[in-house]
Protein backbone atom coordinates (compact mmCIF):
# COMPACT_ATOMS: atom_id res chain seq x y z
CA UNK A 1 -72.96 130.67 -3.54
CA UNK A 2 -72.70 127.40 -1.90
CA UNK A 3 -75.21 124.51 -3.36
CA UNK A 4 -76.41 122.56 -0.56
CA UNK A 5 -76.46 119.37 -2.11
CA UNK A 6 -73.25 119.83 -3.43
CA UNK A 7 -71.33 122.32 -0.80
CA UNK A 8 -67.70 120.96 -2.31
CA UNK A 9 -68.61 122.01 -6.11
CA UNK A 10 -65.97 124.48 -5.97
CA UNK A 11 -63.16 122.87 -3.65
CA UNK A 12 -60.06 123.49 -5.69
CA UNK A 13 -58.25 122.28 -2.95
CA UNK A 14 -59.12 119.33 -1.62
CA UNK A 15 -60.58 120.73 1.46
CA UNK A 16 -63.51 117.89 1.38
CA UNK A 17 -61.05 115.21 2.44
CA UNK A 18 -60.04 117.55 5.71
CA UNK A 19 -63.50 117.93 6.36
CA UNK A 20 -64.78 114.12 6.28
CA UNK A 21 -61.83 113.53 8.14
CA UNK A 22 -62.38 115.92 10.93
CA UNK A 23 -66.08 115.00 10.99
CA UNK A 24 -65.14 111.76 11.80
CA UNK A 25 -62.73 112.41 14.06
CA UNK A 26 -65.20 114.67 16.11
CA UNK A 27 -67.92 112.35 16.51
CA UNK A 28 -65.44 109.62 17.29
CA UNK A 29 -63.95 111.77 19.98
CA UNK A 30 -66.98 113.21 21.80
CA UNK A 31 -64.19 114.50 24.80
CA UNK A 32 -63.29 117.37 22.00
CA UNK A 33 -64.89 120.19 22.96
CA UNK A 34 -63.48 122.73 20.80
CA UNK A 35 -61.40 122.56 17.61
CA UNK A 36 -59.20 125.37 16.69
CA UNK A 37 -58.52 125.47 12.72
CA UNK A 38 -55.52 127.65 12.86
CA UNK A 39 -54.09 128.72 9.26
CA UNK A 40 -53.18 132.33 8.89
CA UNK A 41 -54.89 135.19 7.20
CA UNK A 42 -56.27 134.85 3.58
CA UNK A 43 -55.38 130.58 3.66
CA UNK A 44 -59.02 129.67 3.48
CA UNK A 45 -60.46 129.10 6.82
CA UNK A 46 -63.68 131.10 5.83
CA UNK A 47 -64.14 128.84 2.63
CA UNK A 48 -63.27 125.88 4.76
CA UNK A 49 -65.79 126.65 7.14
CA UNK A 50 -68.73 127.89 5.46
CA UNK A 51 -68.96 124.40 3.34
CA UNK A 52 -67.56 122.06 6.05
CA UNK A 53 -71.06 123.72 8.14
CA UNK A 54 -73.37 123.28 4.78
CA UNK A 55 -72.39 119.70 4.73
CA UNK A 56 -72.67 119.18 8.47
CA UNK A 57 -76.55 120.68 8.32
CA UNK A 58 -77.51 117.98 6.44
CA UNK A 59 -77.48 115.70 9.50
CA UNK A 60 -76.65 117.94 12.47
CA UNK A 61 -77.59 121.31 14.19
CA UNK A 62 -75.15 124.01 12.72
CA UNK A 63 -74.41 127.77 14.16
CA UNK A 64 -72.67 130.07 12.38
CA UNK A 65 -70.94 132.57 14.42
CA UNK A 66 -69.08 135.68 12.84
CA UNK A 67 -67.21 136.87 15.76
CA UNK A 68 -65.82 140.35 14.04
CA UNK A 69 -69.56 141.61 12.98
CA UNK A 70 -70.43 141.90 16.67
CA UNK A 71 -67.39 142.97 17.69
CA UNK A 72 -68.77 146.41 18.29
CA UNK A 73 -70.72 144.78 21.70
CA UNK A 74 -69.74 144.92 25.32
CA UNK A 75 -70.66 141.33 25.93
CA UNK A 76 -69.73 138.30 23.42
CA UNK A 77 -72.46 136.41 25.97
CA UNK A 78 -75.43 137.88 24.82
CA UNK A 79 -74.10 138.28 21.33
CA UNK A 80 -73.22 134.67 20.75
CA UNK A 81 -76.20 133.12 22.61
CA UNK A 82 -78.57 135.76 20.26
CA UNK A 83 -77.05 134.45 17.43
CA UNK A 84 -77.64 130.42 18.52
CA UNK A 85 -81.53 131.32 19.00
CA UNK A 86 -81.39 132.94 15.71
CA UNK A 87 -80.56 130.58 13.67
CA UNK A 88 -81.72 127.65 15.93
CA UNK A 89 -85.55 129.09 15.78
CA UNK A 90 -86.19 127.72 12.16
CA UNK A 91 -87.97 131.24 11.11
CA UNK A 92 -86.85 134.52 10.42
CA UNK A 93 -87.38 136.72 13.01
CA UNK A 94 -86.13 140.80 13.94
CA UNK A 95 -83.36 141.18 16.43
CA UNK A 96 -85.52 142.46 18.56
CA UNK A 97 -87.82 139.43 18.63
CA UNK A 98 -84.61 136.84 18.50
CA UNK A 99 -83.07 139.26 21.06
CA UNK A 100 -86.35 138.85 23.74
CA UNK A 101 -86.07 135.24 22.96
CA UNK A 102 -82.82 134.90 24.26
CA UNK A 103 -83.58 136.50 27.65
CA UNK A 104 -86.05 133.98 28.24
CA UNK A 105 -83.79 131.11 26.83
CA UNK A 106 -81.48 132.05 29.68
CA UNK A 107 -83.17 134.46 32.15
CA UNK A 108 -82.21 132.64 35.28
CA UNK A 109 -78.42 133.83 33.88
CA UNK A 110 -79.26 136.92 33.14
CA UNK A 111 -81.19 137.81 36.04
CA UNK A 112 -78.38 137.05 38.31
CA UNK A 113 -76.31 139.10 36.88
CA UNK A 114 -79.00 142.24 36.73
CA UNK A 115 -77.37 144.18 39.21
CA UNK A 116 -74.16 144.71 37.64
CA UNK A 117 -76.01 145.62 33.86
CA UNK A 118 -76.99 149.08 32.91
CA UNK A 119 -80.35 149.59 31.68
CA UNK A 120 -78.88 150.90 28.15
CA UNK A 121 -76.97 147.23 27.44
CA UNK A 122 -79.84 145.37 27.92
CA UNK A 123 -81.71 147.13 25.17
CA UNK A 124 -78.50 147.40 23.27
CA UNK A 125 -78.25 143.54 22.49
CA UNK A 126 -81.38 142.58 23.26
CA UNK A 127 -83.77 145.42 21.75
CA UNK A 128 -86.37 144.41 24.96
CA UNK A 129 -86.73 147.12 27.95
CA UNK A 130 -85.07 146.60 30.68
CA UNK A 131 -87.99 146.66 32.82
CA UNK A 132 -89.90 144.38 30.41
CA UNK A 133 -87.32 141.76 31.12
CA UNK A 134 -86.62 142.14 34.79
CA UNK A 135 -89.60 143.80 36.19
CA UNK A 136 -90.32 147.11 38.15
CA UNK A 137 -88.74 145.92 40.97
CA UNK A 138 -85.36 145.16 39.42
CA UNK A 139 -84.88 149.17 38.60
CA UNK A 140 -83.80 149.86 42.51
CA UNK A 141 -81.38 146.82 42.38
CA UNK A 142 -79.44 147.94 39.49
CA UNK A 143 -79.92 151.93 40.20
CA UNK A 144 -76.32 151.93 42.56
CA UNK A 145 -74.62 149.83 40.34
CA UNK A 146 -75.52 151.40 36.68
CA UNK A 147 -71.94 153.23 37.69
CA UNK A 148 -70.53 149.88 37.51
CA UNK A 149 -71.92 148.58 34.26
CA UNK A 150 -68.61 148.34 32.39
CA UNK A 151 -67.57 145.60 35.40
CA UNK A 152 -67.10 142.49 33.36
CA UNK A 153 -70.55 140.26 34.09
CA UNK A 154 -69.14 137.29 33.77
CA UNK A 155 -66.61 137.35 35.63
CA UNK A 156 -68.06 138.69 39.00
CA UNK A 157 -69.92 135.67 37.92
CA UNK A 158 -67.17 133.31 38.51
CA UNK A 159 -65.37 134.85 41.28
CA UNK A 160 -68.62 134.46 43.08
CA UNK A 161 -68.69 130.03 42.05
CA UNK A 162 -70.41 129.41 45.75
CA UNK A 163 -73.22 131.56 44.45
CA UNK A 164 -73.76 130.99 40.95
CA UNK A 165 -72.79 127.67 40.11
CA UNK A 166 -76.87 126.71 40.31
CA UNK A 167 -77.28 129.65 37.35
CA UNK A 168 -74.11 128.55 35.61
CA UNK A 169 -76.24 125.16 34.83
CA UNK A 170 -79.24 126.25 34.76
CA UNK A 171 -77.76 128.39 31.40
CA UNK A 172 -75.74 125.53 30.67
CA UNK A 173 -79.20 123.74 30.45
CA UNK A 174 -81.49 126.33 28.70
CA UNK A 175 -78.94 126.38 26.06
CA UNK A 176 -78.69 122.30 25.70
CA UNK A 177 -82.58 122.06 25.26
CA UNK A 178 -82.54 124.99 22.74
CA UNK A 179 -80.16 122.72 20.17
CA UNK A 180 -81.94 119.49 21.06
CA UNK A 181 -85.44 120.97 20.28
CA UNK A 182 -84.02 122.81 17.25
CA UNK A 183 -82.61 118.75 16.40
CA UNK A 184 -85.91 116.99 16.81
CA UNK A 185 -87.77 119.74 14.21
CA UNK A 186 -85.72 118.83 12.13
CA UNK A 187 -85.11 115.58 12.38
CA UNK A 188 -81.39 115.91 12.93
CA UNK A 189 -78.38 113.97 15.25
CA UNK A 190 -76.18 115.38 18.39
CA UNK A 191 -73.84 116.70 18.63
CA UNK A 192 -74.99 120.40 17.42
CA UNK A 193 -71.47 122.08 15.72
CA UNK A 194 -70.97 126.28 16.43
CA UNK A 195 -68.66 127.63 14.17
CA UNK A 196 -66.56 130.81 14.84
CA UNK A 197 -64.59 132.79 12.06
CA UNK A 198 -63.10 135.95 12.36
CA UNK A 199 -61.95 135.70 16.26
CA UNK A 200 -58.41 137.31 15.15
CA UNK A 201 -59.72 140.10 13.71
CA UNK A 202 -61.94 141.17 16.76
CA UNK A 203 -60.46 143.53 19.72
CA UNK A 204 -58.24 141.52 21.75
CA UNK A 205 -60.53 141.98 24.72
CA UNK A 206 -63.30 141.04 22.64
CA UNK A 207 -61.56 137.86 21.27
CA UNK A 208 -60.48 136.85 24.46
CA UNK A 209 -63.76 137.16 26.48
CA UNK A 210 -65.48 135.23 24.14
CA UNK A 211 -63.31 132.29 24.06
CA UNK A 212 -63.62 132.58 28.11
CA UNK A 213 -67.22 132.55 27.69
CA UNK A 214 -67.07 129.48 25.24
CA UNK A 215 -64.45 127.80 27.74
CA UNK A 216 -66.35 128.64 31.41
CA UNK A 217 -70.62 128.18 29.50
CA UNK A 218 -70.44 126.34 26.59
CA UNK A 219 -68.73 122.47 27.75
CA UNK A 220 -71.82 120.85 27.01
CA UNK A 221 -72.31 117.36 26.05
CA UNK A 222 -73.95 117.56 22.56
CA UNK A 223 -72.23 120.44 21.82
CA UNK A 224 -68.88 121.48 19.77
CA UNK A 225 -67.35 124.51 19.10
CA UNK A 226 -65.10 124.51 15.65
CA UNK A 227 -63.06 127.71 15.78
CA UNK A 228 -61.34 129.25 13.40
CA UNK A 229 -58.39 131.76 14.36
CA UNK A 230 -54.68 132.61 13.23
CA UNK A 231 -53.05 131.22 16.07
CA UNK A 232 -50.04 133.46 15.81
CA UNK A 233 -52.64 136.83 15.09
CA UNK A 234 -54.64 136.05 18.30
CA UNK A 235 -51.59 135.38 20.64
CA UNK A 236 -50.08 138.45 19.72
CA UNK A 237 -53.70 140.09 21.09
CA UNK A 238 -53.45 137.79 24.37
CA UNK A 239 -49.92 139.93 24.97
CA UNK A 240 -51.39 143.34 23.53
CA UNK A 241 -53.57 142.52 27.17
CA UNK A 242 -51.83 141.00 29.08
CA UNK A 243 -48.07 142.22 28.33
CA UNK A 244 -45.19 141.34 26.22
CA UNK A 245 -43.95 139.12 28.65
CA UNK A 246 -47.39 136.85 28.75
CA UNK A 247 -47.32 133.07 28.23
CA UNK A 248 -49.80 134.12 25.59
CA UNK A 249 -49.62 130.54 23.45
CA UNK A 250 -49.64 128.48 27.01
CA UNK A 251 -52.78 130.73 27.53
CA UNK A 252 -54.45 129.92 24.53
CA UNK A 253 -53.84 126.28 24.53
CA UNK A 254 -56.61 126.30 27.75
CA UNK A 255 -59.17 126.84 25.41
CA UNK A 256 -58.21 124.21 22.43
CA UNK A 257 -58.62 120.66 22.65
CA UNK A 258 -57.11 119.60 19.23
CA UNK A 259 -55.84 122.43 16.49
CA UNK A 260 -56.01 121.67 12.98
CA UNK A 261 -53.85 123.20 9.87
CA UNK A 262 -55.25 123.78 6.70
CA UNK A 263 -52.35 122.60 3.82
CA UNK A 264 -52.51 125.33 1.17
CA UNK A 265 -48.70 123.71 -0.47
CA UNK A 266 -50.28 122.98 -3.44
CA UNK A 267 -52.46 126.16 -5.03
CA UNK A 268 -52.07 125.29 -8.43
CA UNK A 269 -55.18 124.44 -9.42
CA UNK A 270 -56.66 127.84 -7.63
CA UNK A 271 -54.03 129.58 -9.60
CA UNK A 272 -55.42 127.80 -12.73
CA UNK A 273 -58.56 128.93 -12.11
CA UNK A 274 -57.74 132.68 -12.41
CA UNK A 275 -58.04 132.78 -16.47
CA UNK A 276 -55.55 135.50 -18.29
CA UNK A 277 -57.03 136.26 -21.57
CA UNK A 278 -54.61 138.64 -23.29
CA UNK A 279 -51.42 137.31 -25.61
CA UNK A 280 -48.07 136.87 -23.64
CA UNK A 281 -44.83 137.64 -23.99
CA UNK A 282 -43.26 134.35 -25.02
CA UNK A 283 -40.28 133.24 -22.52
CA UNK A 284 -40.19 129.68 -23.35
CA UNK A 285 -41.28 128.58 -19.88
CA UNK A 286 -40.79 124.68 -19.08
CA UNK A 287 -43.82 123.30 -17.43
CA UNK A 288 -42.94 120.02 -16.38
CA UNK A 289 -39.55 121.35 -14.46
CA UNK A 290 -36.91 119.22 -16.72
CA UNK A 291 -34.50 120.98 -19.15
CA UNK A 292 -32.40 119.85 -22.06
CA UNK A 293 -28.46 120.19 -21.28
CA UNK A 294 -25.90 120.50 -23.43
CA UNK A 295 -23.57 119.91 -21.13
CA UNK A 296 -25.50 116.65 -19.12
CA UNK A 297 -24.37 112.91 -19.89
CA UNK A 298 -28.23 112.20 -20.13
CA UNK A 299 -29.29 115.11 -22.06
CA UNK A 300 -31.46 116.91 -19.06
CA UNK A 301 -31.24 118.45 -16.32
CA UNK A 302 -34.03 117.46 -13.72
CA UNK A 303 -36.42 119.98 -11.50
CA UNK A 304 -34.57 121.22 -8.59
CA UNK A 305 -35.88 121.47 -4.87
CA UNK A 306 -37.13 125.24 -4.99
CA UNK A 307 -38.57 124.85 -8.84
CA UNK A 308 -41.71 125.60 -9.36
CA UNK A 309 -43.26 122.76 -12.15
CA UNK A 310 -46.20 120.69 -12.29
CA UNK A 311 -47.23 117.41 -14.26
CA UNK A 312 -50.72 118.74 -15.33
CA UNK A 313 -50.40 118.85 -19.30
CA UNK A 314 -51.37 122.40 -21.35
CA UNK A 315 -50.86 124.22 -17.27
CA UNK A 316 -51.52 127.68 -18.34
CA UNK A 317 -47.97 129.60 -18.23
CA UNK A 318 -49.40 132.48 -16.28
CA UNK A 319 -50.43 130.30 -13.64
CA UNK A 320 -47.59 128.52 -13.08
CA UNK A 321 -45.92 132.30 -12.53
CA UNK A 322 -48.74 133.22 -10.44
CA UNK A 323 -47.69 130.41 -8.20
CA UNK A 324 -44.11 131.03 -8.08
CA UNK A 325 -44.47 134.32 -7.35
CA UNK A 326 -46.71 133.56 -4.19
CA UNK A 327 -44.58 131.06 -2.99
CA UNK A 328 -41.76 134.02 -3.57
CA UNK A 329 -43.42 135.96 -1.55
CA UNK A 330 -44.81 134.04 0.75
CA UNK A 331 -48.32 134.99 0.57
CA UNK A 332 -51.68 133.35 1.34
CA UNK A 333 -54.73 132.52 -0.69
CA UNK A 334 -56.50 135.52 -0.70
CA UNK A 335 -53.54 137.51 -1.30
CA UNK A 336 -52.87 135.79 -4.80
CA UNK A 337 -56.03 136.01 -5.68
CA UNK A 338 -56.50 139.72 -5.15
CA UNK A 339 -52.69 140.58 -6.85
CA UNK A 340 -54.08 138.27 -10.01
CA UNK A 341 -56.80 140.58 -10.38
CA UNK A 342 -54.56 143.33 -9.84
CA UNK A 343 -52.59 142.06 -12.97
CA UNK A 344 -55.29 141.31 -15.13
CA UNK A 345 -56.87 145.08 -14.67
CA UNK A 346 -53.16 145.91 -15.24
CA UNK A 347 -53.43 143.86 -18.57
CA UNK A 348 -57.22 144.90 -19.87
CA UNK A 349 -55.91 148.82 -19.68
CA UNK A 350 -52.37 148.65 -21.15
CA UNK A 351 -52.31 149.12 -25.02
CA UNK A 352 -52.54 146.04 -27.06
CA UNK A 353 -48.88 144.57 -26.70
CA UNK A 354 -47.06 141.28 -25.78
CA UNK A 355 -47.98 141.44 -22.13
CA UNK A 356 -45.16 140.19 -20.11
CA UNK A 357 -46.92 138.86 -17.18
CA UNK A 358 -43.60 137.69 -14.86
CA UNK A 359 -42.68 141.54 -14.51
CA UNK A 360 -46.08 142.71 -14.10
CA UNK A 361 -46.10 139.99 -11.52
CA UNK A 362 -43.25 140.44 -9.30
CA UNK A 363 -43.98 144.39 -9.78
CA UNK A 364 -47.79 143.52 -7.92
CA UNK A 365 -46.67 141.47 -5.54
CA UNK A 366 -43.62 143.48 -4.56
CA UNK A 367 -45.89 146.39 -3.85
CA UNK A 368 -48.44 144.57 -2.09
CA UNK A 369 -45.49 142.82 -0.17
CA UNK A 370 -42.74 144.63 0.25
CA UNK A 371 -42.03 148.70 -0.53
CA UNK A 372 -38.86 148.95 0.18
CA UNK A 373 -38.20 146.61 -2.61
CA UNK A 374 -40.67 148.06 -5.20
CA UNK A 375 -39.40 151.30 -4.59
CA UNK A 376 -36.08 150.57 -5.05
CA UNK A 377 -36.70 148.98 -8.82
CA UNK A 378 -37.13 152.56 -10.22
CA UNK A 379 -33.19 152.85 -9.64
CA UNK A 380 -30.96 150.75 -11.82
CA UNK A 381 -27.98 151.62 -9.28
CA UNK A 382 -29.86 150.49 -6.39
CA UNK A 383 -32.37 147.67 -7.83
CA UNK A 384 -30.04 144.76 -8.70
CA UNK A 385 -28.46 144.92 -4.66
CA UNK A 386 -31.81 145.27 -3.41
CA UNK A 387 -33.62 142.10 -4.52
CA UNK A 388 -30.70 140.11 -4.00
CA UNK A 389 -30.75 140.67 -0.88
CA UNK A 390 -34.25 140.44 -0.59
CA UNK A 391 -33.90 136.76 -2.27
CA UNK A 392 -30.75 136.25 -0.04
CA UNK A 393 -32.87 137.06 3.70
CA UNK A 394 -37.09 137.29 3.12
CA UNK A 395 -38.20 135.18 -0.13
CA UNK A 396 -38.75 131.35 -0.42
CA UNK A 397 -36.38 130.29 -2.65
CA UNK A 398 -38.43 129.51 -6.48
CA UNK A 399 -36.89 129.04 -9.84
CA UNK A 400 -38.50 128.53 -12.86
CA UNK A 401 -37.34 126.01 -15.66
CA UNK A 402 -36.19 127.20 -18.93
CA UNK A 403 -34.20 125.23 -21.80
CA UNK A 404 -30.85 125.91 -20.43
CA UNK A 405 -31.74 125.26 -17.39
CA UNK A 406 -33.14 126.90 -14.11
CA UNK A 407 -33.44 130.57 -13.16
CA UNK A 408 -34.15 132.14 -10.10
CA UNK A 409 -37.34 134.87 -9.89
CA UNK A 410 -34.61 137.34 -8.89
CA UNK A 411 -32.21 136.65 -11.46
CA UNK A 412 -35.44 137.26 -13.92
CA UNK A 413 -35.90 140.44 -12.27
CA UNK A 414 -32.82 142.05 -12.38
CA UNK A 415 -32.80 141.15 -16.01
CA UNK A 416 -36.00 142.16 -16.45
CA UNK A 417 -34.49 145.99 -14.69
CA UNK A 418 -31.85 145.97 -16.65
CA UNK A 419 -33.32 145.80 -19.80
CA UNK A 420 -35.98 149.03 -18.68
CA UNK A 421 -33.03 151.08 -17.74
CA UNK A 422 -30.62 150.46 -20.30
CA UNK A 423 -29.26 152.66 -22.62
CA UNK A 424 -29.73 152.50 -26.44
CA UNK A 425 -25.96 150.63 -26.27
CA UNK A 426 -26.65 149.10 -23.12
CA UNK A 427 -29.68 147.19 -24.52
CA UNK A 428 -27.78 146.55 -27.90
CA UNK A 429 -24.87 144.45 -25.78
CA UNK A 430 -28.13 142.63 -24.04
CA UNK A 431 -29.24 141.70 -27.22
CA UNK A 432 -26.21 140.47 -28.71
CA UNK A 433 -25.04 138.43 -25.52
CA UNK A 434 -28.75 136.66 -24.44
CA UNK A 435 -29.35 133.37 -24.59
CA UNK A 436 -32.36 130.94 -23.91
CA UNK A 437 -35.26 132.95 -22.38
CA UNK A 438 -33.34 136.22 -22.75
CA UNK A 439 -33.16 136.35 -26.48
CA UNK A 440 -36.86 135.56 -26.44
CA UNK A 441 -37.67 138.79 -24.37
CA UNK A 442 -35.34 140.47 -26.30
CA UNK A 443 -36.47 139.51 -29.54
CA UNK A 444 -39.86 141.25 -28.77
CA UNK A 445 -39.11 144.25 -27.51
CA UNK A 446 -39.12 146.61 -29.90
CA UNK A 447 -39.09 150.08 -29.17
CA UNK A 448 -43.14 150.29 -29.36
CA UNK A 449 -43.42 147.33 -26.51
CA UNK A 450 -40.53 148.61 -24.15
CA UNK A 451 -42.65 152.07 -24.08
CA UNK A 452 -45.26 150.16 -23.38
CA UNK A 453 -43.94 147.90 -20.34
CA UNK A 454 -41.95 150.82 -19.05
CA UNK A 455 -45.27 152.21 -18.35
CA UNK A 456 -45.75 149.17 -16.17
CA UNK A 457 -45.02 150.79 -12.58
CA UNK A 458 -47.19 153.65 -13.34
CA UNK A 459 -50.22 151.28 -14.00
CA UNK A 460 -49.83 149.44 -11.08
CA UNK A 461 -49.63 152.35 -8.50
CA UNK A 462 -53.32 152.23 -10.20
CA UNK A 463 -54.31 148.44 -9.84
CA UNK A 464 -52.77 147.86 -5.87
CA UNK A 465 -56.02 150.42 -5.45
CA UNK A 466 -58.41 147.34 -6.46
CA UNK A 467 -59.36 145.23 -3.78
């Protein structure tokens, strides 16, 4: 739940500073229409949004717009300008009272257009009659063209700029005066900020009509639209339209004035977050990234380019893995989040035991990420090949720093494969040829706690369920 006086209480990512900074940047640069924050899906962009708007309320007007719940309509017109008198009014009031509203907010719009909308899409988003709205005499206008109600409105609106720029403004105009009222009740400062989540998840028809709409009705002067899309997502919906061959990012730059990135390179204190209350597996794990060297003039080795380490002092173990393994795998925010609840129901079900989170962890992920590569760890002939070559052509390349030095999350795992398929003699040769981390492992695994993490894959064909 987001505090209002304190929208930022849970920011573990420093998403405040982005926000002040594109605040300021806004009302510095009144010529910026739109903003696109572009991240992909699962980085944050929700979370981003829904506190960057809380702390913008306290001094401006502020419309939330979730583009995928009304993805279901015809026209993202009505649905977007319904949702602006909605929460713009300053009471709660039914759809069907917020959707009347709207026709008189912009009727001279609306009315233009009558001829080309059915009697059954007026009601649809609007929940007024269609006579109630237009009149008796409006019933013979639109009677011939009811055939024609899927004809995009908005368009024929454009095409026909000789007749309708007058009702272009006048809309342009009802909708200016509906913010600037809703300002002065409240005591509040232009510009008025419309947010809009969720636009790559909508119908590609759907998401690209309503950025037309935003682009062709919406350039007002106290007015800016922050938008937040997966760039990449939405382009490939311009070409699922439009064709393969479509300019489909040139398109989409016509409706952006300035894009934004949200920076998720540093999720360890989200990863920190996620608490992991059941005993580990010791594997002598170096959290600060430097390792003692037998063999180096200075006595340590130093953290490499692709290890994964922090400075933070008592940084839970399982985090640390949690964040190699998402780097590994090149997930998002969400992602890690939902696999580290994955392993934790994994953990709260197993028998008591020395829970050895890395396997548990690159068994999650791999499932949620990649099947060919979780499949292919229930075969030791096959496994080893498998995720090197998965490490060698589709993971971000993350070790981990142990006191001999630095391992790679697929060296780990093929050890960690090893050791579950191994023979009784097999395993004995493991155990009298490991070193460092190895011995650790070993050193635990008695016959009880191998059962027990052998069991692993079975238990997590269970968890990938959770959501």
């Amino acid at each position: 739940m987001i505090k209002d006086e304190a929208p930022w209480a849970d920011d573990l990512m420093g998403r405040e500073q982005s926000a002040n900074f594109l605040t300021s940047y806004l009302l510095a640069n009144p010529s910026i229409k739109v903003l696109n924050v572009n991240s992909p899906w699962g980085a944050g962009k929700f979370f981003f949004l829904q506190r960057w708007k809380a702390q913008l309320s306290k001094n401006h007007v502020c419309v939330f717009f979730n583009a995928w719940e009304t993805d279901y309509s015809s026209e993202p017109l009505v649905a977007l300008v319904t949702c602006i008198e909605q929460q713009t009014t300053g009471k709660s009031v039914s759809v069907e009272e917020a959707g009347r509203k709207v026709i008189k907010t912009s009727s001279e719009l609306i009315k233009r257009a009558a001829p080309l909308i059915a009697k059954g899409l007026v009601r649809k988003f609007t929940g007024a009659d269609f006579d109630e709205v237009f009149g008796d005499s409006a019933a013979d206008d639109t009677a011939d063209a009811a055939g024609e109600a899927t004809t995009d409105v908005i368009e024929s609106l454009i095409q026909e700029q000789s007749k309708t720029a007058v009702h272009v403004d006048e809309f342009k105009d009802a909708v200016s005066k509906r913010l600037a009222a809703a300002a002065k009740e409240h005591g509040l400062e232009s510009p008025a900020f419309i947010f809009i989540d969720e636009l790559d998840r909508c119908r590609p028809t759907y998401a690209i009509e309503l950025l037309e709409r935003v682009k062709h009705f919406f350039e007002l002067k106290d007015c800016t639209f922050i938008v937040a899309s997966d760039s990449t997502q939405l382009a490939h919906s311009v070409r699922a339209v439009y064709g393969e061959k479509f300019f489909s990012e040139r398109y989409l730059s016509r409706f952006f004035d300035a894009e934004f990135r949200l920076d998720n390179s540093s999720i360890f204190s989200i990863a920190k977050q996620h608490a992991f209350e059941f005993p580990l597996a010791e594997l002598h794990l170096k959290i600060g990234g430097w390792a003692r060297s037998m063999h180096s003039s200075q006595g340590e080795i130093s953290p490499r380019g692709d290890t994964v380490w922090t400075d933070q002092r008592n940084y839970p173990i399982h985090a640390l893995l949690l964040v190699g393994m998402t780097r590994y795998f090149n997930v998002e925010l969400r992602e890690m989040l939902r696999y580290a609840q994955q392993i934790n129901s994994m953990a709260s079900v197993l028998p008591e035991h020395e829970f050895h989170y890395f396997w548990a962890a690159f068994l999650i992920f791999a499932k949620g990420t990649n099947e060919e590569l979780y499949q292919s760890l229930s075969f030791p002939d096959k496994a080893e090949k498998v995720i090197k070559e998965f490490e060698a052509g589709r993971a971000t390349p993350v070790t981990f720093t142990f006191s001999l030095g630095h391992e790679t999350i697929g060296d780990m795992a093929i050890f960690y494969t090893r050791m579950i398929h191994a023979t009784k003699d097999e395993w004995r040769s493991m155990y009298n040829s490991a070193k460092g981390w190895r011995e650790a492992v070993l050193g635990q695994m008695d016959e009880h706690n191998l059962d027990i993490v052998k069991t692993y894959r079975r238990v997590v064909e269970l968890a990938h369920r959770l959501s």
